[in-house]
PDB file of N, CA and C in Angstrom:
ATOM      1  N   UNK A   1      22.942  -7.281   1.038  1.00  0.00           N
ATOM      2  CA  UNK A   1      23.922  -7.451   2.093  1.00  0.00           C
ATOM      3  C   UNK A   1      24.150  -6.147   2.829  1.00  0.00           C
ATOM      4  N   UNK A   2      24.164  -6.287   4.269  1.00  0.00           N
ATOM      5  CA  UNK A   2      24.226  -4.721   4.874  1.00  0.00           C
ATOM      6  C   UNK A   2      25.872  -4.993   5.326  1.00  0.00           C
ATOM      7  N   UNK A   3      26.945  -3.750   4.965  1.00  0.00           N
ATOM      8  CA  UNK A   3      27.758  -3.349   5.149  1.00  0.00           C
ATOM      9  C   UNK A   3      28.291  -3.929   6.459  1.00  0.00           C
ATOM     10  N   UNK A   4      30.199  -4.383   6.666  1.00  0.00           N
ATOM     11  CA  UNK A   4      30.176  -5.286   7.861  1.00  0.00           C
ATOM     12  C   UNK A   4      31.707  -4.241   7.858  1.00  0.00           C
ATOM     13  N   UNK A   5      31.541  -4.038   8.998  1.00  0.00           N
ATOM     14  CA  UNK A   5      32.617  -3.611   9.447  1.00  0.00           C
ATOM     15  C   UNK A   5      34.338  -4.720   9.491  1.00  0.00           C
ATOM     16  N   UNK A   6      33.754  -5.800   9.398  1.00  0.00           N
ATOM     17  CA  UNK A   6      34.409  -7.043   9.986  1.00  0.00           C
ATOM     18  C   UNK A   6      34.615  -8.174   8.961  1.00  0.00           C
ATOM     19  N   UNK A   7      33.589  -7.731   7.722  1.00  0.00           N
ATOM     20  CA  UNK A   7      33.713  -8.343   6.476  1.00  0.00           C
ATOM     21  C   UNK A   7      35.551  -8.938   6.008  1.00  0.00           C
ATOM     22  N   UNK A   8      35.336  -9.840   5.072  1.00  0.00           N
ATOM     23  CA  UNK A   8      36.010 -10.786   4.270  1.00  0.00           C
ATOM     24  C   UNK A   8      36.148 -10.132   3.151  1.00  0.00           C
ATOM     25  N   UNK A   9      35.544  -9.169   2.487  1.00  0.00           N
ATOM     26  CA  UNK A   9      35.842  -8.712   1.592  1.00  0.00           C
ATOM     27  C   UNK A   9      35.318  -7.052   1.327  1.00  0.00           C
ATOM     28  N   UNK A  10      36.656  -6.356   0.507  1.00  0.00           N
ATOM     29  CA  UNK A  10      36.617  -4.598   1.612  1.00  0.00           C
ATOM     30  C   UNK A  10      36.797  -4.115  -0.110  1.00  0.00           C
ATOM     31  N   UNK A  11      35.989  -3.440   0.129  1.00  0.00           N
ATOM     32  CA  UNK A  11      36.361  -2.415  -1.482  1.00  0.00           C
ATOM     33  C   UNK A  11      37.711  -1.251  -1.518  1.00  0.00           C
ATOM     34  N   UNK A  12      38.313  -1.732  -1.974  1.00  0.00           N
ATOM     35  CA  UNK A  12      39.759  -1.393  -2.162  1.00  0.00           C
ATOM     36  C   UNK A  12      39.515   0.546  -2.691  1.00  0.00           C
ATOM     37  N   UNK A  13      38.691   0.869  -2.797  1.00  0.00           N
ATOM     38  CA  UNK A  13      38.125   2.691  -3.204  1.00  0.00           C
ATOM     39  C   UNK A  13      37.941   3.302  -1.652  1.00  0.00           C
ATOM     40  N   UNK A  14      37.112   2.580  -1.267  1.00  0.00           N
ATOM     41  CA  UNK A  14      35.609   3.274  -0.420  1.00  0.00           C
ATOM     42  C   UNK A  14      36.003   2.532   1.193  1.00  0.00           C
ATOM     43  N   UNK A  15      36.925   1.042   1.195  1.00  0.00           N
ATOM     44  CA  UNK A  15      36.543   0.837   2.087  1.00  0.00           C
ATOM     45  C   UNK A  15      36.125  -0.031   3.224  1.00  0.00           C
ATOM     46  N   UNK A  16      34.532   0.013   2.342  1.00  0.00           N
ATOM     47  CA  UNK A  16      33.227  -0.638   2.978  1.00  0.00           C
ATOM     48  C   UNK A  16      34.054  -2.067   2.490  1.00  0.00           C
ATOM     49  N   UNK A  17      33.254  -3.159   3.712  1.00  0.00           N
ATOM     50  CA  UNK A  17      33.114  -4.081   3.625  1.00  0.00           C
ATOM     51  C   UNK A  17      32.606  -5.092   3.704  1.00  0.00           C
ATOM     52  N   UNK A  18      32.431  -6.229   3.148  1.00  0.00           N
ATOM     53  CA  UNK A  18      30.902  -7.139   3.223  1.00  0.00           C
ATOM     54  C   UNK A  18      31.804  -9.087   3.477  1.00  0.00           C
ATOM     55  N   UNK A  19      30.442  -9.240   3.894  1.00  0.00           N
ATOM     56  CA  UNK A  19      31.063 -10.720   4.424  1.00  0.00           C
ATOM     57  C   UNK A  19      30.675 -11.482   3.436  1.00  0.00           C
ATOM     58  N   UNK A  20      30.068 -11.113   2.400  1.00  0.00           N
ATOM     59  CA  UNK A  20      29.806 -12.037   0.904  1.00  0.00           C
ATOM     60  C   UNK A  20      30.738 -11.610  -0.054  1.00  0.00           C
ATOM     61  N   UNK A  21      31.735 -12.390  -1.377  1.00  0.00           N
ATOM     62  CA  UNK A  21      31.678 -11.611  -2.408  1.00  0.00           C
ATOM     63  C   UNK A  21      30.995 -10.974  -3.024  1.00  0.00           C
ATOM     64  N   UNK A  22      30.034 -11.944  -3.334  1.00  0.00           N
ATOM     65  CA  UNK A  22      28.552 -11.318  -4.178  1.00  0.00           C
ATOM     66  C   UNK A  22      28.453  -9.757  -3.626  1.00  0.00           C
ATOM     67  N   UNK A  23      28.318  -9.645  -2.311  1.00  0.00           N
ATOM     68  CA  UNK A  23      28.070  -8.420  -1.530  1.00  0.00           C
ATOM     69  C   UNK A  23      29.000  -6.678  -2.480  1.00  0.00           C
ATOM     70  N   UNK A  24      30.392  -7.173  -1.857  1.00  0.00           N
ATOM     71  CA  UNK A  24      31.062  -6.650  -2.815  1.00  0.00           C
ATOM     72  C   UNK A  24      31.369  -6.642  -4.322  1.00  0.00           C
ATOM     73  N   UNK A  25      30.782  -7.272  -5.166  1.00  0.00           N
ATOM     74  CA  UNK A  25      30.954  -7.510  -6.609  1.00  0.00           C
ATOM     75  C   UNK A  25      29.439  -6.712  -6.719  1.00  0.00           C
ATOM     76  N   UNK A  26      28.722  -6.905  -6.086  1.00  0.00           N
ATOM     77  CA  UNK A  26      27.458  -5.513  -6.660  1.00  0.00           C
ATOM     78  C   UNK A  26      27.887  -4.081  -6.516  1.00  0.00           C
ATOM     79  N   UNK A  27      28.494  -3.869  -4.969  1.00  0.00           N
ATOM     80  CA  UNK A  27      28.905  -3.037  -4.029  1.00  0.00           C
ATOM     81  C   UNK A  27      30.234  -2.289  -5.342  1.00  0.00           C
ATOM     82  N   UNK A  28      30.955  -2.467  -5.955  1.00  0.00           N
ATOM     83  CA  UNK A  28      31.625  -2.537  -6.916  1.00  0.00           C
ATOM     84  C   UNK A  28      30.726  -1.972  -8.199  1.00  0.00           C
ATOM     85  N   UNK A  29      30.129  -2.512  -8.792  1.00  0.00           N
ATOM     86  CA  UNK A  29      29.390  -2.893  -9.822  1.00  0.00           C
ATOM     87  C   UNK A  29      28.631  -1.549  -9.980  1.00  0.00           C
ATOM     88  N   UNK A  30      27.701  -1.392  -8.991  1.00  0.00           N
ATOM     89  CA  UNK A  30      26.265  -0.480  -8.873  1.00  0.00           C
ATOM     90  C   UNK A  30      26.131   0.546  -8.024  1.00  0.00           C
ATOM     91  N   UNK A  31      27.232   0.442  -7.262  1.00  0.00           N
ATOM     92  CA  UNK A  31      27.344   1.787  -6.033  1.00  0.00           C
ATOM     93  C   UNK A  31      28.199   2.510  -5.813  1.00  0.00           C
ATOM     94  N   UNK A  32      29.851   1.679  -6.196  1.00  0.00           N
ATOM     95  CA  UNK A  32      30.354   2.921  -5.602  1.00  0.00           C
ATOM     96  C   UNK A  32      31.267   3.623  -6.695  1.00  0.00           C
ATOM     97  N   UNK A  33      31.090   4.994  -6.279  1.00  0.00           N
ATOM     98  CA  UNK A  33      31.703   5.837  -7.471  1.00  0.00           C
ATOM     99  C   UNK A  33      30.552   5.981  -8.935  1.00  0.00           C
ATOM    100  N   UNK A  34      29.237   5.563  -8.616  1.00  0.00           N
ATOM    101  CA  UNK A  34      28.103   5.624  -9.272  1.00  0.00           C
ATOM    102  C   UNK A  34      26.944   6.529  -9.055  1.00  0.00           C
ATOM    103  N   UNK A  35      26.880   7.420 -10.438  1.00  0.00           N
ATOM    104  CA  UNK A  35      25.517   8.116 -10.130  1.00  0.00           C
ATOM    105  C   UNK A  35      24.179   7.356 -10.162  1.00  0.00           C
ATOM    106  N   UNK A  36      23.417   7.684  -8.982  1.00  0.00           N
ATOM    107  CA  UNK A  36      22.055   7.281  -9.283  1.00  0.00           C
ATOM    108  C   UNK A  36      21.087   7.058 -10.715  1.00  0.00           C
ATOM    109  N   UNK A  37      20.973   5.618 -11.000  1.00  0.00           N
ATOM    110  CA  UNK A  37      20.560   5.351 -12.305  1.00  0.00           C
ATOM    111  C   UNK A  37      18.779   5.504 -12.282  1.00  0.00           C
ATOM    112  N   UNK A  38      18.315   5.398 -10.428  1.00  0.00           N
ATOM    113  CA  UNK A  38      16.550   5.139 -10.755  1.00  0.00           C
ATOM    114  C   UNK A  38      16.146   6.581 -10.190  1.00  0.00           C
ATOM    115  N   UNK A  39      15.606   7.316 -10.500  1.00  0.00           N
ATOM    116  CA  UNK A  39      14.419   7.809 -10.083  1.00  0.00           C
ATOM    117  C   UNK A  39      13.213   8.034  -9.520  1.00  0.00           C
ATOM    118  N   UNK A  40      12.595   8.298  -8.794  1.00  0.00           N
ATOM    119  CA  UNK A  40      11.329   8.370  -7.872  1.00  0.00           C
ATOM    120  C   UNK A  40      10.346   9.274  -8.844  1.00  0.00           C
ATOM    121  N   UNK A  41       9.633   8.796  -9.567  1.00  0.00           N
ATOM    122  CA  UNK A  41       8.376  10.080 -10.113  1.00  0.00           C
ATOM    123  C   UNK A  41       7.621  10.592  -9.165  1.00  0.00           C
ATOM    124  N   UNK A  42       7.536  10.307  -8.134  1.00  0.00           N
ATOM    125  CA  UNK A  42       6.704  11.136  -7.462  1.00  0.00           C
ATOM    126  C   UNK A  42       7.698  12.211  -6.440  1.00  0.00           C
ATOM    127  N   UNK A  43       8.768  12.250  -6.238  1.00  0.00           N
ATOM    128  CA  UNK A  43       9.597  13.229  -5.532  1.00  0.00           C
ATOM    129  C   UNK A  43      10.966  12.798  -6.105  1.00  0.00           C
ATOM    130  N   UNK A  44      11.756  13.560  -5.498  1.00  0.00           N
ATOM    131  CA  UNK A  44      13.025  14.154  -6.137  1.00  0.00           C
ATOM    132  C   UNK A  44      14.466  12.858  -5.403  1.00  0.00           C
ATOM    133  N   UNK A  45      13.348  11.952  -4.489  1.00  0.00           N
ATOM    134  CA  UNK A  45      14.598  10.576  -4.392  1.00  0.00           C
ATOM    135  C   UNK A  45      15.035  10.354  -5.646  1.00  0.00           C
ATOM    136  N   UNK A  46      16.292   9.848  -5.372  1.00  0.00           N
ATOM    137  CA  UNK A  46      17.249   9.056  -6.637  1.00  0.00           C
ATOM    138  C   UNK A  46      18.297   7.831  -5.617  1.00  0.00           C
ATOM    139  N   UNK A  47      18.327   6.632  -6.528  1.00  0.00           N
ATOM    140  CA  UNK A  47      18.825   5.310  -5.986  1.00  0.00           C
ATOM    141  C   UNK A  47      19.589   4.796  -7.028  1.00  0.00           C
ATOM    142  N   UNK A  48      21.022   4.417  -6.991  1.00  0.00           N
ATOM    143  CA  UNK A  48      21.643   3.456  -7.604  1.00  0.00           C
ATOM    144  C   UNK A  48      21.486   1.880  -7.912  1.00  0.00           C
ATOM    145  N   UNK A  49      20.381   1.593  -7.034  1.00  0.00           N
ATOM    146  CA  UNK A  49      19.788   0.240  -6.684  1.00  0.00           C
ATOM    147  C   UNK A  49      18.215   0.005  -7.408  1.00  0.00           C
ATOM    148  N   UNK A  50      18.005  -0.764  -7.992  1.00  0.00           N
ATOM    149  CA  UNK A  50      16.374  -0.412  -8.391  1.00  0.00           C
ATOM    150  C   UNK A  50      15.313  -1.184  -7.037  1.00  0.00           C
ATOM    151  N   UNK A  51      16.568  -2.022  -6.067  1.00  0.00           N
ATOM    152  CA  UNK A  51      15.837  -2.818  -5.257  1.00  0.00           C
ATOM    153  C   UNK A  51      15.315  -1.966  -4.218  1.00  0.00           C
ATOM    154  N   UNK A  52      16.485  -0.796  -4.225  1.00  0.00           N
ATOM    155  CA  UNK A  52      16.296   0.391  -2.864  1.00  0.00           C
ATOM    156  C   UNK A  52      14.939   1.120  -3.385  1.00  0.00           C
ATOM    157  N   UNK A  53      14.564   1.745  -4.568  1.00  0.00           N
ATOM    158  CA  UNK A  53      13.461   2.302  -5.046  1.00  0.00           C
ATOM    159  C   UNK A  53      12.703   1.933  -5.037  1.00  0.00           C
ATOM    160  N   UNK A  54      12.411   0.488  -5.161  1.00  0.00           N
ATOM    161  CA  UNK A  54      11.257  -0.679  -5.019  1.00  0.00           C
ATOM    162  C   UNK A  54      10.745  -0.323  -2.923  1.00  0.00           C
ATOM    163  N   UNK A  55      12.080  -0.364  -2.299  1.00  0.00           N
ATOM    164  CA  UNK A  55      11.793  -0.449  -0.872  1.00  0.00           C
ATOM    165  C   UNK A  55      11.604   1.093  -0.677  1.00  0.00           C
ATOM    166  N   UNK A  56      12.068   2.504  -1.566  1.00  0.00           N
ATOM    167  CA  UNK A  56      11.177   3.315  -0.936  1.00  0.00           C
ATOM    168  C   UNK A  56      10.313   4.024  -1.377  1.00  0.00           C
ATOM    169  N   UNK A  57       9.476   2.817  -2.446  1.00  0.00           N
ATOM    170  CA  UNK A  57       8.302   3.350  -2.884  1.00  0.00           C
ATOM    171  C   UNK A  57       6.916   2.714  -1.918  1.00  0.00           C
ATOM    172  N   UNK A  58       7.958   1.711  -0.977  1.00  0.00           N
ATOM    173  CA  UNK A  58       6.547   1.260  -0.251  1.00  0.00           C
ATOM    174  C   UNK A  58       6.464   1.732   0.759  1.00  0.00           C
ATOM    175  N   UNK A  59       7.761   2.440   1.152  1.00  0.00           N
ATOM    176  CA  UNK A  59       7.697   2.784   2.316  1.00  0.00           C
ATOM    177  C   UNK A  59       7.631   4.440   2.369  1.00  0.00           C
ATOM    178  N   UNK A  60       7.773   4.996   1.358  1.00  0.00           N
ATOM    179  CA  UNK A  60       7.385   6.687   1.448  1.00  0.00           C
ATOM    180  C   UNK A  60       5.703   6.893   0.258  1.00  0.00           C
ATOM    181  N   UNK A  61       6.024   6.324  -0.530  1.00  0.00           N
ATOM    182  CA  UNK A  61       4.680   5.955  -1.063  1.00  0.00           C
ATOM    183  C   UNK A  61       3.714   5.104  -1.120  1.00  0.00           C
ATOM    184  N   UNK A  62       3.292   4.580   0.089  1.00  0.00           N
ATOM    185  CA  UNK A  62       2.774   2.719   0.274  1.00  0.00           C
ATOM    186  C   UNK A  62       1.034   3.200  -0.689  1.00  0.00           C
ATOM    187  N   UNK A  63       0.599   4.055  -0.789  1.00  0.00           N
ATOM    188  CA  UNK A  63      -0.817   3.804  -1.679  1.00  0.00           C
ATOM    189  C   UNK A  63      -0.382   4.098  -3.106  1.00  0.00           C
ATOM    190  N   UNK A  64       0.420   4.202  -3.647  1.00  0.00           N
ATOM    191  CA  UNK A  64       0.961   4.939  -5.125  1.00  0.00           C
ATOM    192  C   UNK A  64       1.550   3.315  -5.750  1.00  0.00           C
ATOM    193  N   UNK A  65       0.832   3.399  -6.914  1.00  0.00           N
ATOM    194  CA  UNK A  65       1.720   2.006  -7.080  1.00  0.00           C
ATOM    195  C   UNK A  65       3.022   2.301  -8.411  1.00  0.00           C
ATOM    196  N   UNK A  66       3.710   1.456  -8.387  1.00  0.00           N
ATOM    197  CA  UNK A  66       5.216   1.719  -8.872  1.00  0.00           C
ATOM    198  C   UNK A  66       5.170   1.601 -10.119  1.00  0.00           C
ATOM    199  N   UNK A  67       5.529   2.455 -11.383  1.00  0.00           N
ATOM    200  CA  UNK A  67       5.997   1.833 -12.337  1.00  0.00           C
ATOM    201  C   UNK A  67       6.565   1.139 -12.616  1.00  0.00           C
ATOM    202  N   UNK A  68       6.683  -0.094 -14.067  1.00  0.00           N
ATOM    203  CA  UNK A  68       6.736  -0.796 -14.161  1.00  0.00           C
ATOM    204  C   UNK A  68       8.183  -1.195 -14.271  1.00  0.00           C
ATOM    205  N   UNK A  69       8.964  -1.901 -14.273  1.00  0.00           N
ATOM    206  CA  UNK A  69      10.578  -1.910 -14.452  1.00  0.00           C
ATOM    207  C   UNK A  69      10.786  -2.176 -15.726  1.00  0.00           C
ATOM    208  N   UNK A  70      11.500  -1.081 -16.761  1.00  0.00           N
ATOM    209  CA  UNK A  70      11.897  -1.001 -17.756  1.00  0.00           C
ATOM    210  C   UNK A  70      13.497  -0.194 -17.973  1.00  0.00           C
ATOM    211  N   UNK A  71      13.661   0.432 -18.586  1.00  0.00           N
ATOM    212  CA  UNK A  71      14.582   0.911 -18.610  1.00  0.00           C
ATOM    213  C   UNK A  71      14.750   2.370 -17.690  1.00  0.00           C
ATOM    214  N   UNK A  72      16.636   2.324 -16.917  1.00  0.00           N
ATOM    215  CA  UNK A  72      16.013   3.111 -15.851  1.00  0.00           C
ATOM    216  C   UNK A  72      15.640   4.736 -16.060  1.00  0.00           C
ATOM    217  N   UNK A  73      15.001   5.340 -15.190  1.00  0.00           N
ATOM    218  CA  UNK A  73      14.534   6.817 -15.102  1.00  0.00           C
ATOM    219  C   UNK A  73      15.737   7.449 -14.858  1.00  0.00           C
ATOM    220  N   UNK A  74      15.646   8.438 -16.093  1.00  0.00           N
ATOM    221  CA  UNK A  74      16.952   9.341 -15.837  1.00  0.00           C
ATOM    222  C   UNK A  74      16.595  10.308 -16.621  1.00  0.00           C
ATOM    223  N   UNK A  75      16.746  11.689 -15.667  1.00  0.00           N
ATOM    224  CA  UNK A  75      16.516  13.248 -16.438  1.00  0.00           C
ATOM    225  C   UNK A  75      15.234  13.637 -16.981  1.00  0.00           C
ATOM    226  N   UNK A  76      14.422  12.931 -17.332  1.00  0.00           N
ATOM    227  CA  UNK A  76      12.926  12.959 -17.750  1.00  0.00           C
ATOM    228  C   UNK A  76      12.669  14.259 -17.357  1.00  0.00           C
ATOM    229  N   UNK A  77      11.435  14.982 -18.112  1.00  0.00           N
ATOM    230  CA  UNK A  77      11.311  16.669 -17.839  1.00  0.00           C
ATOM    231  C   UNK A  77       9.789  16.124 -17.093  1.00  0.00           C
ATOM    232  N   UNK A  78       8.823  16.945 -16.217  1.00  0.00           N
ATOM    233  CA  UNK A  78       7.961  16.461 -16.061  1.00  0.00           C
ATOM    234  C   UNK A  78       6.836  16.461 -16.913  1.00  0.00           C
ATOM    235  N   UNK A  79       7.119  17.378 -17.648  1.00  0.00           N
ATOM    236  CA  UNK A  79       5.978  17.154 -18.909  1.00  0.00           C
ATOM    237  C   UNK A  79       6.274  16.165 -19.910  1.00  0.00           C
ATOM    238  N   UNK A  80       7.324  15.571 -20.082  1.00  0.00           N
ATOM    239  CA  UNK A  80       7.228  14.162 -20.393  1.00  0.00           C
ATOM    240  C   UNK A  80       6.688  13.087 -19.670  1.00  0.00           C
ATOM    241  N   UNK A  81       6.957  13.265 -18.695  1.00  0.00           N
ATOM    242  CA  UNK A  81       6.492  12.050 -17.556  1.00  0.00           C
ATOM    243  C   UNK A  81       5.250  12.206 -17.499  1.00  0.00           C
ATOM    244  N   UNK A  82       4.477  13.592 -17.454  1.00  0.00           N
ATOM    245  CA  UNK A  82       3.053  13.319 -17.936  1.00  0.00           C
ATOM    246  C   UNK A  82       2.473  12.924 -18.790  1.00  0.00           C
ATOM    247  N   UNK A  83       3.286  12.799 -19.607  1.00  0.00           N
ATOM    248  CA  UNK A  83       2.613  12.489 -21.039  1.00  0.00           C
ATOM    249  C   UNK A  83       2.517  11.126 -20.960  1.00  0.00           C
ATOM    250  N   UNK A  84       3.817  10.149 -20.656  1.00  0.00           N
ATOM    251  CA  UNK A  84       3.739   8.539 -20.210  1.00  0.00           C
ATOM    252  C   UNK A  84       3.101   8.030 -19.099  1.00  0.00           C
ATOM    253  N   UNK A  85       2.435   8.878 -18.162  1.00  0.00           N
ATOM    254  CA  UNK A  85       2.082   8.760 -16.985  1.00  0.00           C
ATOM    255  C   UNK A  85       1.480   7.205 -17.376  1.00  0.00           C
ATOM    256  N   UNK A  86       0.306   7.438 -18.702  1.00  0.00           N
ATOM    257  CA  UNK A  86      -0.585   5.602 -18.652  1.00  0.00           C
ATOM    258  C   UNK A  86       0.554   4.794 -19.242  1.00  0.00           C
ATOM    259  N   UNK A  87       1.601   5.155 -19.680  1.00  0.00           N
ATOM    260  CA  UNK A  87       2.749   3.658 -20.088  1.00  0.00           C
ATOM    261  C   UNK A  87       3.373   3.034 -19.109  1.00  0.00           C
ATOM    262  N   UNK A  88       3.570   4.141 -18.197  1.00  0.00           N
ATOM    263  CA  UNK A  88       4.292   3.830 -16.648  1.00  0.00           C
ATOM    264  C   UNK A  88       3.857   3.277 -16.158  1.00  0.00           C
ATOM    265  N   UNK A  89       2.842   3.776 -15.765  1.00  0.00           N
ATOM    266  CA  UNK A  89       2.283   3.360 -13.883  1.00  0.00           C
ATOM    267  C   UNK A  89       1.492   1.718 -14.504  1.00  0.00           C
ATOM    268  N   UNK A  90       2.085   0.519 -14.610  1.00  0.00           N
ATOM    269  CA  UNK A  90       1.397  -0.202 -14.962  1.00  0.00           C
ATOM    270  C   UNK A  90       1.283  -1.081 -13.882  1.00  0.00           C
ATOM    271  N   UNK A  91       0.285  -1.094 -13.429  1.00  0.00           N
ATOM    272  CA  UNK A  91      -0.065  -1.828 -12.040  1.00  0.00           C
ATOM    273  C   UNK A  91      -0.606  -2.812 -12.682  1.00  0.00           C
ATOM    274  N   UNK A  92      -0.676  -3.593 -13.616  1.00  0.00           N
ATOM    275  CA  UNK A  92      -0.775  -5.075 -13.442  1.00  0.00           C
ATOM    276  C   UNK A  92       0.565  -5.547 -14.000  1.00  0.00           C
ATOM    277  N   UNK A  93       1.225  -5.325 -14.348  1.00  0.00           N
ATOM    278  CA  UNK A  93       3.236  -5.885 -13.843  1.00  0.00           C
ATOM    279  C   UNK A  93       3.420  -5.906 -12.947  1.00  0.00           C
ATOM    280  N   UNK A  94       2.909  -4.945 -12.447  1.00  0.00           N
ATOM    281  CA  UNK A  94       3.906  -4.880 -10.601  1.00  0.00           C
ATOM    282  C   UNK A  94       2.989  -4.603  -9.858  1.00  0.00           C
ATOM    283  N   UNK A  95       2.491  -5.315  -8.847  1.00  0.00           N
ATOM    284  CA  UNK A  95       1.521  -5.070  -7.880  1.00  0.00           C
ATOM    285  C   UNK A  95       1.534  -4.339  -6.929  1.00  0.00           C
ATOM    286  N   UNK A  96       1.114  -3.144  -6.329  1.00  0.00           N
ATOM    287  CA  UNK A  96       1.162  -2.821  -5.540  1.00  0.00           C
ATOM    288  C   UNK A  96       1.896  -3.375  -4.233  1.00  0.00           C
ATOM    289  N   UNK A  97       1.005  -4.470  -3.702  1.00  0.00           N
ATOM    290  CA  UNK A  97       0.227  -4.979  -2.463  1.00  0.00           C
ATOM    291  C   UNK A  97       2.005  -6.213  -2.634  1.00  0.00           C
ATOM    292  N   UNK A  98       2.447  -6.596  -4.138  1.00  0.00           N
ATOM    293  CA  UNK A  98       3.900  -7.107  -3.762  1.00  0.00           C
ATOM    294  C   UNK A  98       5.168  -6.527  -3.516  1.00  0.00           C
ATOM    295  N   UNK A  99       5.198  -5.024  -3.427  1.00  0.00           N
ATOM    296  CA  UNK A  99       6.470  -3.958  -3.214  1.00  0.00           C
ATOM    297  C   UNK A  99       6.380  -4.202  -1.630  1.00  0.00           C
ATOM    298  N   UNK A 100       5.439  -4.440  -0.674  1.00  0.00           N
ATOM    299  CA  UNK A 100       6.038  -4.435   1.043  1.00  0.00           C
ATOM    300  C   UNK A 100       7.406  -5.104   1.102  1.00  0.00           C
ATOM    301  N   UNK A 101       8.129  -4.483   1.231  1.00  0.00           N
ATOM    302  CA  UNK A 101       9.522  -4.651   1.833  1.00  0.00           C
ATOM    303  C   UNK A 101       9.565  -5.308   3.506  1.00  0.00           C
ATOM    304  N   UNK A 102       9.902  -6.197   3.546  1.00  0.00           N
ATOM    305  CA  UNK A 102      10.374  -6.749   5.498  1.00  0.00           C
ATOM    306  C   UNK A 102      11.685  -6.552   5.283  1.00  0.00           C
TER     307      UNK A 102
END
């Protein structure tokens, strides 16, 4: 749900407001007043959303394909992450060619 100025339902912290509950009960839930739970292994993005990381791994990394969704990335040193590099990157869970975001 993209943020409505004009929304039905307003987060009583922050604000923002959305014309779905659902909108706000995530908006609540996963964003606000929340540190970033996903990680980007290939650069230093971080997302509270795993759906937003999904959309900017296709769109800042469209040939790199995504690790797999497990539990989220947090603090990892990079010489750990090298070491899991083949547990991660499992491109037959998650397809490449299905992360295009419209």
């Amino acid at each position: 749900n993209q943020t409505n100025t004009q929304g039905n339902y307003t987060c009583t912290n922050c604000l923002k407001s959305y014309s779905r509950k659902d909108g706000l009960k995530r908006h609540i839930e996963h964003e606000c007043g929340v540190q970033p739970k996903f990680e980007c292994e290939l650069c230093t993005y971080r997302a509270k959303r795993y759906d937003h990381l999904r959309r900017h791994y296709s769109r800042t990394h469209p040939s790199e394909c995504m690790p797999s969704r497990g539990a989220p990335v947090t603090r990892r040193t990079k010489a750990v992450q090298a070491q899991d590099d083949d547990e991660d990157l499992n491109c037959e869970s998650v397809k490449c060619e299905s992360l295009q975001v419209g």
